[in-house]
Protein backbone atom coordinates (compact mmCIF):
# COMPACT_ATOMS: atom_id res chain seq x y z
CA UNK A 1 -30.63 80.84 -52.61
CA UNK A 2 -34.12 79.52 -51.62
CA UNK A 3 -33.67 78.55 -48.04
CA UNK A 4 -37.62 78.35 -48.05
CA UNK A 5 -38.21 75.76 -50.64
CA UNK A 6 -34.81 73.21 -50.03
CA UNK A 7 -35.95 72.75 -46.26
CA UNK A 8 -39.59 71.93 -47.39
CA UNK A 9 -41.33 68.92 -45.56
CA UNK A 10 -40.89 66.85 -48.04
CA UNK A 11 -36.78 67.80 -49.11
CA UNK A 12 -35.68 67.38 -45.45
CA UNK A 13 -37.86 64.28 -44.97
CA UNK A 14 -36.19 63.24 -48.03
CA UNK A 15 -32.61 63.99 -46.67
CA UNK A 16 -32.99 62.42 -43.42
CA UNK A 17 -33.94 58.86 -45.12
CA UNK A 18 -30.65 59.26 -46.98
CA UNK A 19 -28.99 59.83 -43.33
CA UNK A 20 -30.85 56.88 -42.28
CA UNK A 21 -29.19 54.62 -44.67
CA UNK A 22 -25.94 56.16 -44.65
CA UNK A 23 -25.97 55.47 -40.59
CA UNK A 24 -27.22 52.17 -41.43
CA UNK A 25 -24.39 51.43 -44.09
CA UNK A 26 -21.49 52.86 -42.02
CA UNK A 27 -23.14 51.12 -38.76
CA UNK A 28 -22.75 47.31 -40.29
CA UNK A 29 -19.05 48.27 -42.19
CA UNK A 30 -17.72 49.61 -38.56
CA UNK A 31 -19.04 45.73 -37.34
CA UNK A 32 -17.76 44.15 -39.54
CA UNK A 33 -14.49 45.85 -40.16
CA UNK A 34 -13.67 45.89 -36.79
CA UNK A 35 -14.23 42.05 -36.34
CA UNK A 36 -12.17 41.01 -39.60
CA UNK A 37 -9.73 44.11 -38.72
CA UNK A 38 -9.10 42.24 -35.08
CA UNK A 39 -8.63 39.49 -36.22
CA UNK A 40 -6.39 39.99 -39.48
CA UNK A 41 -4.16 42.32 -36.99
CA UNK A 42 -4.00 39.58 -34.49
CA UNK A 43 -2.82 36.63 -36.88
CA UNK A 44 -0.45 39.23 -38.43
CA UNK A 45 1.11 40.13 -35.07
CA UNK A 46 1.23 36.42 -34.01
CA UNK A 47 3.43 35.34 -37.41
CA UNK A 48 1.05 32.59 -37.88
CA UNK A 49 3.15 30.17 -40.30
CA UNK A 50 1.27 30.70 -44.14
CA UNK A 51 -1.29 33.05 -43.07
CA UNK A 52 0.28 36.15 -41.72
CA UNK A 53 2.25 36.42 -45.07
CA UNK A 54 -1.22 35.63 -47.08
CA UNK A 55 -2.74 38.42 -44.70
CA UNK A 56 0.23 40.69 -45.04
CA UNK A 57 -0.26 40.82 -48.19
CA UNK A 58 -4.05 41.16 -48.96
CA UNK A 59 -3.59 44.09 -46.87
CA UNK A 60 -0.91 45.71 -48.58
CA UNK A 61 -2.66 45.38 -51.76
CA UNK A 62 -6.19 46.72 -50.25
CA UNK A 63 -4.81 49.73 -48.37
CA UNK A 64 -2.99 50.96 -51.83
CA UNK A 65 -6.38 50.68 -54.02
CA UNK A 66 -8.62 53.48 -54.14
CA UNK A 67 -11.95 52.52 -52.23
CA UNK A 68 -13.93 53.58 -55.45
CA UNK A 69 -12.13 51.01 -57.44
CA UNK A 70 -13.18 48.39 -54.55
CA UNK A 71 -16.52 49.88 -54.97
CA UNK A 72 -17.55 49.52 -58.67
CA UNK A 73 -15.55 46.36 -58.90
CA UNK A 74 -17.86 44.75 -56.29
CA UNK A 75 -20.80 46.33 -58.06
CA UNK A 76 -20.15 46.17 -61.36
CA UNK A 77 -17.44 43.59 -61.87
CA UNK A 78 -18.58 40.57 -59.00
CA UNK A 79 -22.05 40.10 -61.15
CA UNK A 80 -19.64 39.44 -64.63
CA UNK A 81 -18.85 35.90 -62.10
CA UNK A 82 -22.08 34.94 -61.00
CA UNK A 83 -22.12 37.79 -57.45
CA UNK A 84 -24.76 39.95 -58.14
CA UNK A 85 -25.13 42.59 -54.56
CA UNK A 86 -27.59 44.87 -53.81
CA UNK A 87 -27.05 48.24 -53.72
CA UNK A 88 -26.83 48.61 -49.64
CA UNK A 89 -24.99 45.34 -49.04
CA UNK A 90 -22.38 46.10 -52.29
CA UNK A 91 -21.44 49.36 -50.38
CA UNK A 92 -21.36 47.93 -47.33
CA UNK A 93 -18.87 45.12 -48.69
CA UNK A 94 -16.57 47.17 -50.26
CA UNK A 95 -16.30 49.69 -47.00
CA UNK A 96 -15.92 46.77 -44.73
CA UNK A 97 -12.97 45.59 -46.74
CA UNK A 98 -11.41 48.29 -47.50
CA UNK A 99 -11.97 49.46 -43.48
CA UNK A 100 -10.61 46.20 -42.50
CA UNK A 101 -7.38 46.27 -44.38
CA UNK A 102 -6.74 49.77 -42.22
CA UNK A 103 -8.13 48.56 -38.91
CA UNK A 104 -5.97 45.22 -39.17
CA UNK A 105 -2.83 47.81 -39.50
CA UNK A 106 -4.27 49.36 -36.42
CA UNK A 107 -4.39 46.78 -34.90
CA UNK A 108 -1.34 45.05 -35.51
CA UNK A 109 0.19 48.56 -34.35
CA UNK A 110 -1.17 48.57 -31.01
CA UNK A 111 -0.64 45.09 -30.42
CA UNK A 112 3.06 45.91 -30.95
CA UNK A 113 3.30 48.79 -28.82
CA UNK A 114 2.88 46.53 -25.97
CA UNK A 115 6.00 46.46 -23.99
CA UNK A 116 7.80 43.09 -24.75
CA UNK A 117 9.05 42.84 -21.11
CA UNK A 118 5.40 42.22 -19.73
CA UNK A 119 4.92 39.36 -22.97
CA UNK A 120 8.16 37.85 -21.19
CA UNK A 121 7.52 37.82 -18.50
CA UNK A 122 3.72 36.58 -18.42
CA UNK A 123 5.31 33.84 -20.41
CA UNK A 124 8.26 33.32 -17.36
CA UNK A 125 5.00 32.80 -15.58
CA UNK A 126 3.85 29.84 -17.20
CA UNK A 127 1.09 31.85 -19.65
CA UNK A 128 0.74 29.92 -22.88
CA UNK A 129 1.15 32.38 -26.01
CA UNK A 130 -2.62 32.98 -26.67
CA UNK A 131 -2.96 33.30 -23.21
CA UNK A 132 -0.51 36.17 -22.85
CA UNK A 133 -2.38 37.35 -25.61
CA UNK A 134 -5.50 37.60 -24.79
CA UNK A 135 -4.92 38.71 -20.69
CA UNK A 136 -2.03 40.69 -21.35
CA UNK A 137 -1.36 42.32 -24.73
CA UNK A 138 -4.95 42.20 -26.09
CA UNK A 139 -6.69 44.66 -22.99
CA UNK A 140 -3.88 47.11 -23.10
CA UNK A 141 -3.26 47.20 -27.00
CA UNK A 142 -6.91 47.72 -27.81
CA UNK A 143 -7.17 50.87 -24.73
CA UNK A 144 -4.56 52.08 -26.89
CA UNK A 145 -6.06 52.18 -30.35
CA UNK A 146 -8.95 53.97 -29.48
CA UNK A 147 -8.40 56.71 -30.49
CA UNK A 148 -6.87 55.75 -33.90
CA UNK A 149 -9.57 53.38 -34.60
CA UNK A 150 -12.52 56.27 -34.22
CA UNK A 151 -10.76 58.43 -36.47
CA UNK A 152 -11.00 55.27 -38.96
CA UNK A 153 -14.78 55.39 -38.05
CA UNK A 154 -15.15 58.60 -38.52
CA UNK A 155 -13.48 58.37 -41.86
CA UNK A 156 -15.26 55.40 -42.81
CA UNK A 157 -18.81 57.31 -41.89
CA UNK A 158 -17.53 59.98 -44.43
CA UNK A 159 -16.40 57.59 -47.10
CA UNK A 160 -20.15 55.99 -47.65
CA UNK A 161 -20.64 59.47 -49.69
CA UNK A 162 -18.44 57.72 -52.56
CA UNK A 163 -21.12 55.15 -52.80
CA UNK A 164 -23.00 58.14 -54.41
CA UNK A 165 -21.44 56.43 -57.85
CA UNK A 166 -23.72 53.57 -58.06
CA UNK A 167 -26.40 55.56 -56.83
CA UNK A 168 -26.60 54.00 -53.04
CA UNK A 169 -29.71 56.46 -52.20
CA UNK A 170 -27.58 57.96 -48.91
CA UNK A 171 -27.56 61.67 -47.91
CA UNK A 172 -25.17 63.39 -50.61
CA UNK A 173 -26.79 61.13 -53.45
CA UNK A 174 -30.65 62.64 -51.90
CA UNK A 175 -29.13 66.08 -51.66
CA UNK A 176 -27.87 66.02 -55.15
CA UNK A 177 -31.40 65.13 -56.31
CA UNK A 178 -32.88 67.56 -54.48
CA UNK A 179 -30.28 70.24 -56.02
CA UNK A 180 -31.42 68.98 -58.83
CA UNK A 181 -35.11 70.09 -58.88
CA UNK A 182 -33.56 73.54 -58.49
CA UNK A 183 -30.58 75.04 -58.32
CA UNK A 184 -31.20 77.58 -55.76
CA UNK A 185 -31.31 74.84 -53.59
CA UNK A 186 -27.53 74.21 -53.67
CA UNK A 187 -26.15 75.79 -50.90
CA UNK A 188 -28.94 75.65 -48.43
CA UNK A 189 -28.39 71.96 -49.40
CA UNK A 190 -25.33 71.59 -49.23
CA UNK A 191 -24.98 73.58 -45.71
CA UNK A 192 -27.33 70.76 -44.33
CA UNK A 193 -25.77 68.45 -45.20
CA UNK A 194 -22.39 69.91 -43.67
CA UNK A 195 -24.08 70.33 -40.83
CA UNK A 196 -24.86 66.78 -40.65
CA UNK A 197 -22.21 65.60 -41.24
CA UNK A 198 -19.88 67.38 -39.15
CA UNK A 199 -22.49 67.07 -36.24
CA UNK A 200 -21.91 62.76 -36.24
CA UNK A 201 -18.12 63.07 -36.75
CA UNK A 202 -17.98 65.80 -33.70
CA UNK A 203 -19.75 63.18 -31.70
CA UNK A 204 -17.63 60.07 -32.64
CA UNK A 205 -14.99 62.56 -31.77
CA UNK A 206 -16.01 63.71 -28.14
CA UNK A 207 -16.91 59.69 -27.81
CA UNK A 208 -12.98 59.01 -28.85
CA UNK A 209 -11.91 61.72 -26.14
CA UNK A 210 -14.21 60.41 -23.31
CA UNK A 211 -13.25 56.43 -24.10
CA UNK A 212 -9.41 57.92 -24.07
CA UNK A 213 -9.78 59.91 -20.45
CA UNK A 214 -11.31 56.46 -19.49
CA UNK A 215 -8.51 54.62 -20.65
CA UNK A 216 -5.74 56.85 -19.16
């Protein structure tokens, strides 16, 4: 194990520009899950006529695909039809859909969890549908789902390591080059690289307790 020569200037400057773009790829899929998540989960729990089946659906089949499948088919199968991605925006494609399909279940879940007296009787009140939805059922369903939606995060954050496969240069596809130059460098590597990784997650994580002991 050469400790000395993996954390070299160069190696770790090397390893924290992977970390940059992994941040930077899970950073835009959390976005963008989360907004087509919401709003997938909300026309599934409102039984819109034609799309909520369409959207039931697309989800089911999503959620039961492997997220490398979703992966090289968006990389390697899109530019077969004309959609040719880079590298950064094919990974961050594929996470965002595949993210979505699990936040919309969230979603959906927490929505439902909403005690159907209070949906009656802001509607007794004279509150149109989407407004019971969005004063009523929307603030208290989402309170609800934070802490299932950060583990999602913190899942998704983990999952842009499979992007590895079509060489997306974030930090386990830098740390296997730089095991590559030698392989004394593998676990010093490698322990980095835990570190780092467990170090964002344990923050989402204290973030998903605080926003929870808010929400109480």
């Amino acid at each position: 194990m050469d400790f000395i020569g993996a954390y070299s200037a160069d190696n770790l400057k090397f390893l924290l520009d992977g970390l940059y773009i992994t941040l930077i790829v899970a950073f835009v899929s959390i976005i963008l899950s989360f907004i087509i998540g919401c709003i997938i989960g909300v026309i599934r729990y409102s039984e819109v006529p034609v799309l909520s089946p369409v959207m039931f659906y697309l989800v089911e089949v999503i959620r039961n695909l492997p997220l490398l499948l979703i992966i090289f088919f968006i990389r390697f199968a899109l530019p077969e039809v004309g959609i040719k991605l880079g590298l950064i925006t094919a990974a961050i494609a594929a996470l965002t859909i595949f993210e979505a399909a699990m936040i919309a279940e969230i979603v959906r879940g927490g929505l439902m969890s909403i005690d159907k007296g209070q949906i009656e009787a802001a509607r007794s009140s004279g509150l149109s549908n989407a407004q019971t939805l969005w004063h009523i059922v929307l603030p208290q369903g989402l309170r609800r789902m934070v802490p299932p939606l950060v583990s999602q995060f913190i899942s998704l954050l983990k999952d842009t390591s499979l992007a590895v496969v079509i060489s997306l240069p974030e930090l386990m596809h830098n740390a296997n080059i730089v095991i590559g130059h030698s392989y004394s460098y593998a676990i010093p590597t490698l322990a980095l690289v835990a570190l780092i990784y467990f170090t964002v997650n344990y923050l989402l994580s204290l973030l998903s307790r605080r926003l929870e002991q808010r929400t109480v």
